[in-house]
PDB file of N, CA and C in Angstrom:
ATOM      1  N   UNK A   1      24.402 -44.589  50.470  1.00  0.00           N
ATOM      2  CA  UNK A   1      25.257 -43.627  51.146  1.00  0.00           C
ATOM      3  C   UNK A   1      26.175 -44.384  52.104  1.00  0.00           C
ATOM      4  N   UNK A   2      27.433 -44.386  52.136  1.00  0.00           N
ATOM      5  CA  UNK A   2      28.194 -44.598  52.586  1.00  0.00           C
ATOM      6  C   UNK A   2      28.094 -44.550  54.305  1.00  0.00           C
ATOM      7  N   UNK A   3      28.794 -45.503  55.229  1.00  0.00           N
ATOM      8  CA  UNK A   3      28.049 -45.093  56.423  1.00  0.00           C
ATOM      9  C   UNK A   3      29.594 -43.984  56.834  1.00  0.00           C
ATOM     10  N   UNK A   4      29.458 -42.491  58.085  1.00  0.00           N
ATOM     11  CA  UNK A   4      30.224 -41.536  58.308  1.00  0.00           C
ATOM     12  C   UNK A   4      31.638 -42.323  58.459  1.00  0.00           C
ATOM     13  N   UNK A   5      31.941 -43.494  59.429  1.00  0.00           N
ATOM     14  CA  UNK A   5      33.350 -44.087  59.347  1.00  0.00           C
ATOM     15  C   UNK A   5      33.858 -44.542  57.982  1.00  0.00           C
ATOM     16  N   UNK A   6      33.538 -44.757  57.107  1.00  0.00           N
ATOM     17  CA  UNK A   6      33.741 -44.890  55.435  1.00  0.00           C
ATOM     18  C   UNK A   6      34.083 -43.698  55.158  1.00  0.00           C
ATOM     19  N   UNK A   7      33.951 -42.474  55.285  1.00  0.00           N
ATOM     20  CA  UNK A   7      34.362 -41.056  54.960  1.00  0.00           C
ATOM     21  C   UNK A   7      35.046 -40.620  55.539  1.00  0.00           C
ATOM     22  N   UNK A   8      35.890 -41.149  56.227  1.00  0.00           N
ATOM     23  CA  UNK A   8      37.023 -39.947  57.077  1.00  0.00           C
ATOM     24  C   UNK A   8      38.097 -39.882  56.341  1.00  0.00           C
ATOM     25  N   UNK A   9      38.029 -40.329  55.425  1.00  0.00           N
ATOM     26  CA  UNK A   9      39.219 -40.094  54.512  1.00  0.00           C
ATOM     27  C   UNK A   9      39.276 -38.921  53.682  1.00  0.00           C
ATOM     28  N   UNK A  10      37.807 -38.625  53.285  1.00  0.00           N
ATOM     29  CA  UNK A  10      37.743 -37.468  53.027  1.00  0.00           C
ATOM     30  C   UNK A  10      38.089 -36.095  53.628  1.00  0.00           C
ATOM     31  N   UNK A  11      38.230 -36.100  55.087  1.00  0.00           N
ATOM     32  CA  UNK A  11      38.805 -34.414  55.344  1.00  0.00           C
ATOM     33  C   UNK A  11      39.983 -34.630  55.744  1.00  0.00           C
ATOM     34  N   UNK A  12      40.624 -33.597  55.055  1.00  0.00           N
ATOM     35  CA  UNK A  12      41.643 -33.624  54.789  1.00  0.00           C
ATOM     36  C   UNK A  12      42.292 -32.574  53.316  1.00  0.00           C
ATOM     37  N   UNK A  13      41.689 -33.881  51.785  1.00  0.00           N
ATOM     38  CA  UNK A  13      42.259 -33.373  50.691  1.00  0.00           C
ATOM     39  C   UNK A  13      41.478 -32.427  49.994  1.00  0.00           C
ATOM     40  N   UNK A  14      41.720 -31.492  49.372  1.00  0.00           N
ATOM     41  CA  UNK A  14      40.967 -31.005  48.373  1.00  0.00           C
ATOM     42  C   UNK A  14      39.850 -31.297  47.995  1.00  0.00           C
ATOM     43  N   UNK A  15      38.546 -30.234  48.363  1.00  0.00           N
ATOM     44  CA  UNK A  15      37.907 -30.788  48.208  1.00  0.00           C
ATOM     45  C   UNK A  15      36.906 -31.602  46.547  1.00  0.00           C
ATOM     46  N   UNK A  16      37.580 -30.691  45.600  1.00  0.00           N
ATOM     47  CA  UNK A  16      37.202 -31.284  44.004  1.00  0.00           C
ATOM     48  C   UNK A  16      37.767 -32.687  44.167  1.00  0.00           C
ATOM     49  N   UNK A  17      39.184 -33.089  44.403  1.00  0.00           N
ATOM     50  CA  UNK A  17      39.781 -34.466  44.902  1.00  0.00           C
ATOM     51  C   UNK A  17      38.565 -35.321  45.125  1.00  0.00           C
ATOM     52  N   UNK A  18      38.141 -35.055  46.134  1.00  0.00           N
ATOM     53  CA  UNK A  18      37.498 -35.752  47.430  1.00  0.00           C
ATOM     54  C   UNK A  18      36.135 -36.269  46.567  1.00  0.00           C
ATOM     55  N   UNK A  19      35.058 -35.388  45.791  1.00  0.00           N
ATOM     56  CA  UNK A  19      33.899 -34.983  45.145  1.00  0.00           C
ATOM     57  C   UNK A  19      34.360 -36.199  43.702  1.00  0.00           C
ATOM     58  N   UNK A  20      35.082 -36.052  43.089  1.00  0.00           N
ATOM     59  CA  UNK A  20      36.206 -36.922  41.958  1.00  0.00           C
ATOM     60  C   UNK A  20      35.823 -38.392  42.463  1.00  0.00           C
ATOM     61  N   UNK A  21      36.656 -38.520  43.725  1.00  0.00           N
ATOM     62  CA  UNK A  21      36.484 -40.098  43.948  1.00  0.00           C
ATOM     63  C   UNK A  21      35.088 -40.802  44.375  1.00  0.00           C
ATOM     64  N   UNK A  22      34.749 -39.698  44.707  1.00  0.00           N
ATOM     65  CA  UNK A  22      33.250 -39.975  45.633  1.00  0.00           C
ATOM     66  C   UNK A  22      32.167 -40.529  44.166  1.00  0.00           C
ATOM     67  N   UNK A  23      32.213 -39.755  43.574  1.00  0.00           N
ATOM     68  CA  UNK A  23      31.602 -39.836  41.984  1.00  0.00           C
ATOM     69  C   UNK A  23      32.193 -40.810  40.695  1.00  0.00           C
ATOM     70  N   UNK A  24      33.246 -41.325  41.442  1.00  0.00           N
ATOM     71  CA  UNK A  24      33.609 -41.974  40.143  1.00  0.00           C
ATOM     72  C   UNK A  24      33.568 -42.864  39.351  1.00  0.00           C
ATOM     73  N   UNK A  25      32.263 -43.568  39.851  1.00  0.00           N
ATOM     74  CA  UNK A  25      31.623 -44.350  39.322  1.00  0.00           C
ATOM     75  C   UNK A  25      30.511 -44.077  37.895  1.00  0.00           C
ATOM     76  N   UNK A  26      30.293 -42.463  38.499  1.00  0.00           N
ATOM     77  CA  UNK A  26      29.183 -41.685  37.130  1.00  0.00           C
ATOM     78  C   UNK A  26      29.757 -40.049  37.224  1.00  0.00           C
ATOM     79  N   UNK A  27      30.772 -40.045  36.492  1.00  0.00           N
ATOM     80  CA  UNK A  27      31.603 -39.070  36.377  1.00  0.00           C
ATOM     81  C   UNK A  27      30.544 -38.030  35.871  1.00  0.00           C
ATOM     82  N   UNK A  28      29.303 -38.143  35.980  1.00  0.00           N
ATOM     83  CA  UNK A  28      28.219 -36.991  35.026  1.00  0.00           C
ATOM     84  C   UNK A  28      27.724 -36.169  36.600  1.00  0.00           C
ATOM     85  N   UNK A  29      28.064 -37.064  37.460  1.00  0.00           N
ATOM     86  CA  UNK A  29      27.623 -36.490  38.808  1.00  0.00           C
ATOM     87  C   UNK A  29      28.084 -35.290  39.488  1.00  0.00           C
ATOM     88  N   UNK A  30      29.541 -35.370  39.187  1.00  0.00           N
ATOM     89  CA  UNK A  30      30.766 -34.148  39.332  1.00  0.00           C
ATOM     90  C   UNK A  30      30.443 -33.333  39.745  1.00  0.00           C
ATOM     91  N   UNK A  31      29.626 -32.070  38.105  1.00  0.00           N
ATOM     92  CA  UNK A  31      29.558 -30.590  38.624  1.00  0.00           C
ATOM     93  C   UNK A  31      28.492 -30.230  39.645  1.00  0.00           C
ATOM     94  N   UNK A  32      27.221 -31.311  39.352  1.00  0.00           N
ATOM     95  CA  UNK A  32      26.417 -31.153  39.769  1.00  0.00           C
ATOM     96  C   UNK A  32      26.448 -31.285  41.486  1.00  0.00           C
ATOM     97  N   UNK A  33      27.306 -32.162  41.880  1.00  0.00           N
ATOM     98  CA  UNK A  33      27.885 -32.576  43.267  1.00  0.00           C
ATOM     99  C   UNK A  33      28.632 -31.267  43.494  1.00  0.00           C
ATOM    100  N   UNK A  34      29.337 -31.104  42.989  1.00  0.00           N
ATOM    101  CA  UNK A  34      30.388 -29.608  43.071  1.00  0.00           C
ATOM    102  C   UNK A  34      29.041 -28.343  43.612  1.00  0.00           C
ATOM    103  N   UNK A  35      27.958 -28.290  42.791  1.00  0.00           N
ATOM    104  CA  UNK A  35      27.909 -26.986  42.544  1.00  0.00           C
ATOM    105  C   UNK A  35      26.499 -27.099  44.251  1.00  0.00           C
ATOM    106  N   UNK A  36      26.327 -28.521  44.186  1.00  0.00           N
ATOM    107  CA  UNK A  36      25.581 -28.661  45.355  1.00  0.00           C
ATOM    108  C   UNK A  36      26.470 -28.026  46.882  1.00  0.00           C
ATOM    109  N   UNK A  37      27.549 -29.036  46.794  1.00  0.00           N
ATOM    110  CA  UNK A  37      28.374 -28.567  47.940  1.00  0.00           C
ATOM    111  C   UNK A  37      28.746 -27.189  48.246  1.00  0.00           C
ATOM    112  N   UNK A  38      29.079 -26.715  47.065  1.00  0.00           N
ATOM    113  CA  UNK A  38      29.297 -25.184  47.358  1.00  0.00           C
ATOM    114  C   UNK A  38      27.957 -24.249  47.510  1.00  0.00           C
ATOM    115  N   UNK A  39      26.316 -24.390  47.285  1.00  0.00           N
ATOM    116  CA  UNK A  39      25.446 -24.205  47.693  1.00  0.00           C
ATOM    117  C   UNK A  39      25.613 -24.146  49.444  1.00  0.00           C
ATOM    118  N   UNK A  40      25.588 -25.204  49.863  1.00  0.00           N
ATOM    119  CA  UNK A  40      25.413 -25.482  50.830  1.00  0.00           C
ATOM    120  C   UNK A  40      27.003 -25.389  51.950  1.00  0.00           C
ATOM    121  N   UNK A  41      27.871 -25.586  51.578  1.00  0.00           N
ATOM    122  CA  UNK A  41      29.505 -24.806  52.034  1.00  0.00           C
ATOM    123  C   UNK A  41      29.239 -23.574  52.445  1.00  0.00           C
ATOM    124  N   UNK A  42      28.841 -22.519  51.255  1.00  0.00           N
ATOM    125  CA  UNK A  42      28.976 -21.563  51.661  1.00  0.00           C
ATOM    126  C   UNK A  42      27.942 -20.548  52.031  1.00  0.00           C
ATOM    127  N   UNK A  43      26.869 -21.347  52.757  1.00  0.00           N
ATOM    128  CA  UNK A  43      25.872 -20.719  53.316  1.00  0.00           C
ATOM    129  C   UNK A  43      25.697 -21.365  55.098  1.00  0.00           C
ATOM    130  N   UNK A  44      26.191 -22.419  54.823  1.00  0.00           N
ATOM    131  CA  UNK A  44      26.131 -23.242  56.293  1.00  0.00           C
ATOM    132  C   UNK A  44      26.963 -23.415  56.629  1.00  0.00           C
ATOM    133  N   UNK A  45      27.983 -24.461  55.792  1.00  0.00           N
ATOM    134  CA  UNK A  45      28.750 -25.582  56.408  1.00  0.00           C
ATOM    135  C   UNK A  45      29.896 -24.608  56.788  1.00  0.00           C
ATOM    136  N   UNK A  46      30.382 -23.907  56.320  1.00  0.00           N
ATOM    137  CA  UNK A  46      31.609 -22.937  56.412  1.00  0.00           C
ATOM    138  C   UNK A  46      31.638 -22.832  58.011  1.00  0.00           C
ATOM    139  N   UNK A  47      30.531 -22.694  58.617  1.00  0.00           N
ATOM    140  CA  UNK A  47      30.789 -22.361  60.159  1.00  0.00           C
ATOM    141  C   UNK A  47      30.160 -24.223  61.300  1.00  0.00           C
ATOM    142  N   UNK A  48      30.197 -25.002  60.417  1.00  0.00           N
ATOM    143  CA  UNK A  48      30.097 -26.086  61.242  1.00  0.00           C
ATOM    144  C   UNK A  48      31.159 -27.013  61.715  1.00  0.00           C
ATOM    145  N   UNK A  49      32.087 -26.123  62.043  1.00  0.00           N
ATOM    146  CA  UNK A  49      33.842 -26.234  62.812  1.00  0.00           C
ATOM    147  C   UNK A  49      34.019 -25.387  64.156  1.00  0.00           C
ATOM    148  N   UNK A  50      35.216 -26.072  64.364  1.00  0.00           N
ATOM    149  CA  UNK A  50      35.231 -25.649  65.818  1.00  0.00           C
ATOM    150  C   UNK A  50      37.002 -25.391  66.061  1.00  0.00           C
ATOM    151  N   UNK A  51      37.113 -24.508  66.652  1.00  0.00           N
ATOM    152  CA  UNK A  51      38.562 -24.561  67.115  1.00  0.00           C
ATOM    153  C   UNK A  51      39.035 -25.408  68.045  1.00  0.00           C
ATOM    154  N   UNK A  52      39.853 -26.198  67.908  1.00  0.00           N
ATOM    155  CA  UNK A  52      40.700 -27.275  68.829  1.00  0.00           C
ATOM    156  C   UNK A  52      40.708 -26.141  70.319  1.00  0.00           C
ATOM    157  N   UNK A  53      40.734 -27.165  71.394  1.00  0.00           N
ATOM    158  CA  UNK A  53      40.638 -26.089  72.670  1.00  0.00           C
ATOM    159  C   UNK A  53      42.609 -25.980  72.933  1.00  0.00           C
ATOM    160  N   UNK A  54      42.485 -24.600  73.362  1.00  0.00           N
ATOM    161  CA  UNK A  54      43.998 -24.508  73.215  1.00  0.00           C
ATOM    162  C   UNK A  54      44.523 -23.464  72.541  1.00  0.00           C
ATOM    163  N   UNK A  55      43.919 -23.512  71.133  1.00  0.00           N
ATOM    164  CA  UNK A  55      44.499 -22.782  70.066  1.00  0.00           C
ATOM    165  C   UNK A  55      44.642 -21.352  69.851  1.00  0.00           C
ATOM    166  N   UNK A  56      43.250 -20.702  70.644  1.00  0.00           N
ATOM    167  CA  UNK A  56      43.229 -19.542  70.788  1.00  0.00           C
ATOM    168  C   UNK A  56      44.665 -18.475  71.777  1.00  0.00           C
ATOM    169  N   UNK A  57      44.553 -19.627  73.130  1.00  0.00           N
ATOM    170  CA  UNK A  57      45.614 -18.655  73.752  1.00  0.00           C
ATOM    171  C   UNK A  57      46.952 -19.367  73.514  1.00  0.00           C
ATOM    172  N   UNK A  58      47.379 -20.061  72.682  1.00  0.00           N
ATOM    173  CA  UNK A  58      48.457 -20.831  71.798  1.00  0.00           C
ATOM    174  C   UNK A  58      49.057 -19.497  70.695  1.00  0.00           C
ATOM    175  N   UNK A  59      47.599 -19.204  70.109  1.00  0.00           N
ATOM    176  CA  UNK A  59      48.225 -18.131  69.014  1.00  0.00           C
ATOM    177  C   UNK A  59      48.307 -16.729  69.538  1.00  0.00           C
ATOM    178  N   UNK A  60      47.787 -16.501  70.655  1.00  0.00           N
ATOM    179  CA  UNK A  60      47.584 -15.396  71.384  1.00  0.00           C
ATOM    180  C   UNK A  60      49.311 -15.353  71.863  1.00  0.00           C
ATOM    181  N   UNK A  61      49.790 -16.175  73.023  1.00  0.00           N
ATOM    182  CA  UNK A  61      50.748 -16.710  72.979  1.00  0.00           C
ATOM    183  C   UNK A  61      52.353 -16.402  72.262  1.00  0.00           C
ATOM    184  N   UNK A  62      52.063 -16.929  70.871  1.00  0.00           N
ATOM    185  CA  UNK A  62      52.831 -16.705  69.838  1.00  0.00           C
ATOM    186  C   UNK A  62      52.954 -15.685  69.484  1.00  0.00           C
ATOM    187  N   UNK A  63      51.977 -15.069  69.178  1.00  0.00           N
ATOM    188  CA  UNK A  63      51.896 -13.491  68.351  1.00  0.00           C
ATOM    189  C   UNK A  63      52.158 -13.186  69.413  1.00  0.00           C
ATOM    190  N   UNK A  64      51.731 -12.816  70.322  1.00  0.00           N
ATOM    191  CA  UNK A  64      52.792 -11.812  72.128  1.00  0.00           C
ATOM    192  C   UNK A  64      54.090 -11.939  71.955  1.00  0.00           C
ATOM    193  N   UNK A  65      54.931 -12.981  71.594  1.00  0.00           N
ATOM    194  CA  UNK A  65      56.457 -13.591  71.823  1.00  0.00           C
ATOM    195  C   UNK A  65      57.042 -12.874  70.544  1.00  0.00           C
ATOM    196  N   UNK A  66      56.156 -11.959  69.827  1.00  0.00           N
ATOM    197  CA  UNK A  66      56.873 -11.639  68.225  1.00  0.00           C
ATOM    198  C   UNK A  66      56.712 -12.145  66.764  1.00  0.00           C
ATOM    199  N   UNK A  67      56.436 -13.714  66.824  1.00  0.00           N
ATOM    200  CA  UNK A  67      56.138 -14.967  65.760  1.00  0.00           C
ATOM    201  C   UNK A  67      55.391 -13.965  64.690  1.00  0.00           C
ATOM    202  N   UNK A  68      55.467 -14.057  63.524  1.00  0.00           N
ATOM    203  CA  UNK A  68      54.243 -13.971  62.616  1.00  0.00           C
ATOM    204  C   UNK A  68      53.787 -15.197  62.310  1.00  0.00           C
ATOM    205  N   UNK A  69      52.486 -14.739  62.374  1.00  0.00           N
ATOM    206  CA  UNK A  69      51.496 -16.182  61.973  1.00  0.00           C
ATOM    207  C   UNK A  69      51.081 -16.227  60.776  1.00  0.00           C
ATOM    208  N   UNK A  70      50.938 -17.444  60.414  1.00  0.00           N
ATOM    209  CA  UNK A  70      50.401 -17.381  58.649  1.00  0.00           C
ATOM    210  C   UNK A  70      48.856 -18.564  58.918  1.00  0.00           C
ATOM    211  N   UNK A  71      48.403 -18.797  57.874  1.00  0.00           N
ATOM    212  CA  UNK A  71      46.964 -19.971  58.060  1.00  0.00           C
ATOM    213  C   UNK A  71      47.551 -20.550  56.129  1.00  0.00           C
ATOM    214  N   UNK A  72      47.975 -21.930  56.515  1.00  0.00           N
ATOM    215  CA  UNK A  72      47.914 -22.763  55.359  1.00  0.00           C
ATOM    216  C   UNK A  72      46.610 -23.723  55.761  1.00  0.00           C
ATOM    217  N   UNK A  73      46.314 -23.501  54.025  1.00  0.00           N
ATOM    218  CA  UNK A  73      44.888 -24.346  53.812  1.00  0.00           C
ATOM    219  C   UNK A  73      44.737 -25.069  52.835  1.00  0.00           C
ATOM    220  N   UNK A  74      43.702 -26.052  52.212  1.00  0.00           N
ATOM    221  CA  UNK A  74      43.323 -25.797  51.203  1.00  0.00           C
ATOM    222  C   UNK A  74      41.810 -25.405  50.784  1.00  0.00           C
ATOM    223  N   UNK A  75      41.284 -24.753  51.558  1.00  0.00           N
ATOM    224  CA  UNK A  75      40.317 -24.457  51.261  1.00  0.00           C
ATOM    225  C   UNK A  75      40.291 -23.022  50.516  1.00  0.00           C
ATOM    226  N   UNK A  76      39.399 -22.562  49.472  1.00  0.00           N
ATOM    227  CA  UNK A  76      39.258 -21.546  49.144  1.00  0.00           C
ATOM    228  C   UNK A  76      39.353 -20.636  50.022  1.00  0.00           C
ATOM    229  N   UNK A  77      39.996 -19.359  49.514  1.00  0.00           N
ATOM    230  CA  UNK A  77      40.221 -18.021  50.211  1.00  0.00           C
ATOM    231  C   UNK A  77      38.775 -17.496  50.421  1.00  0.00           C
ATOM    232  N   UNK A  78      37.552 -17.538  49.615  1.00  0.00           N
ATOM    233  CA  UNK A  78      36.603 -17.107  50.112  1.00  0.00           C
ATOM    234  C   UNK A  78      35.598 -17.855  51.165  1.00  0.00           C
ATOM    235  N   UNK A  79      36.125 -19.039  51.458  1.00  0.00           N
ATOM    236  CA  UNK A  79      35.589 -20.137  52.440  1.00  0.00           C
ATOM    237  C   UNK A  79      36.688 -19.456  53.912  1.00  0.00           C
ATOM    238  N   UNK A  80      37.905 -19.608  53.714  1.00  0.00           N
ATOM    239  CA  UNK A  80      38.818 -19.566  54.748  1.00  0.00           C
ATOM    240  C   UNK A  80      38.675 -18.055  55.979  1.00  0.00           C
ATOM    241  N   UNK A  81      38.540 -17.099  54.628  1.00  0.00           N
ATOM    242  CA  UNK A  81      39.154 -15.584  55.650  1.00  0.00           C
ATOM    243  C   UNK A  81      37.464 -15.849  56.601  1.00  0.00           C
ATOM    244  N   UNK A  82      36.440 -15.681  55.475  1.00  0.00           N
ATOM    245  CA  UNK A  82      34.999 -15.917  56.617  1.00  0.00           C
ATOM    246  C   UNK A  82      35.468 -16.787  57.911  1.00  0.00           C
ATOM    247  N   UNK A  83      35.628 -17.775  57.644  1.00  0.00           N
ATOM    248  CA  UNK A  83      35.635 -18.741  59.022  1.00  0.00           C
ATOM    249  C   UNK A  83      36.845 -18.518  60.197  1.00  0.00           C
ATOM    250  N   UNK A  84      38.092 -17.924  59.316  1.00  0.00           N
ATOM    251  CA  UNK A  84      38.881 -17.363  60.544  1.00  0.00           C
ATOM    252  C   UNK A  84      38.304 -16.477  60.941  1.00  0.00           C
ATOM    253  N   UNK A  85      37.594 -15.175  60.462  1.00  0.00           N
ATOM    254  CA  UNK A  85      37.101 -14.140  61.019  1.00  0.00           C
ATOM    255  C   UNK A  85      36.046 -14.654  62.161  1.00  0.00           C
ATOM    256  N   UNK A  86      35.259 -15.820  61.612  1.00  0.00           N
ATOM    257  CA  UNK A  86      34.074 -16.328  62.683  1.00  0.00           C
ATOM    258  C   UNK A  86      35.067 -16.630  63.872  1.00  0.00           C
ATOM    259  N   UNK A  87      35.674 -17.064  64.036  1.00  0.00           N
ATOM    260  CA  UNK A  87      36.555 -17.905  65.186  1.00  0.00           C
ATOM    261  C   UNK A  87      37.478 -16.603  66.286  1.00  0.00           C
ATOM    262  N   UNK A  88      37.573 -15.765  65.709  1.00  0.00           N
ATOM    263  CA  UNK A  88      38.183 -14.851  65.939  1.00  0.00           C
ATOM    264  C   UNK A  88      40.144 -14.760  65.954  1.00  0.00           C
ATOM    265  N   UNK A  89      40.389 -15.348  64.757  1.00  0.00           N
ATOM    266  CA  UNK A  89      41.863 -15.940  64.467  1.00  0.00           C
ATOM    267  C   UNK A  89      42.317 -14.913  63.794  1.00  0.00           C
ATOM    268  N   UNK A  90      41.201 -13.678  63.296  1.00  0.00           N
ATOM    269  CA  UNK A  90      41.896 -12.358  62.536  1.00  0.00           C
ATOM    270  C   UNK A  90      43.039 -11.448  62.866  1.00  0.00           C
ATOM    271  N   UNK A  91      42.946 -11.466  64.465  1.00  0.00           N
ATOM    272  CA  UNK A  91      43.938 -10.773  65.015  1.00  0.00           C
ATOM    273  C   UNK A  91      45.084 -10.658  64.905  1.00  0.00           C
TER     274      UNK A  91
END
C-alpha cells in the first residue's frame, strides 16, 4: 500500500480514472475495487468531508446579493446532492 503522500494525486479526478491507474498493474482488480469503493463511499465515506471555513457565509453572502449558485462536480449525483444536503449547502 502506497504510503497517504503517494496519493494525493488522486483527489481530484474521476474517480473510475483514479481506481484505473491505481490497478493497472492487474487490470482484473478494477470492478472488484470499483464495487468495493462504492460499498463503502456510499455508506461512510460520502460524509468524511468538511466544508472549507468561510464557505458557508461566502454562499450565504452571494445568494443575499442575487447570484445563482450552481455545484460543479465530478462526483456522482447520488454521492453529491446527499453530502450537500449534509453540509447544509441546499439552500
Amino acid at each position: 500500500m502506497p504510503e497517504a503522500d503517494d496519493l494525493l494525486w488522486c483527489i481530484g479526478p474521476p474517480i473510475l480514472e483514479t481506481i484505473k491507474k491505481l490497478v493497472a498493474e492487474s487490470p482484473e482488480l478494477f470492478d472488484p475495487a470499483v464495487s468495493s469503493y462504492r460499498e463503502r463511499y456510499g455508506s461512510i465515506g460520502l460524509f468524511e468531508n468538511s466544508v472549507y471555513p468561510g464557505i458557508v457565509e461566502t454562499l450565504t453572502e452571494l445568494r443575499g446579493l442575487g447570484h445563482a449558485l450552481h455545484v460543479a462536480t465530478s462526483k456522482a449525483t447520488v454521492y453529491a446532492i446527499p453530502i450537500i444536503a449534509r453540509f447544509g449547502l441546499d439552500v
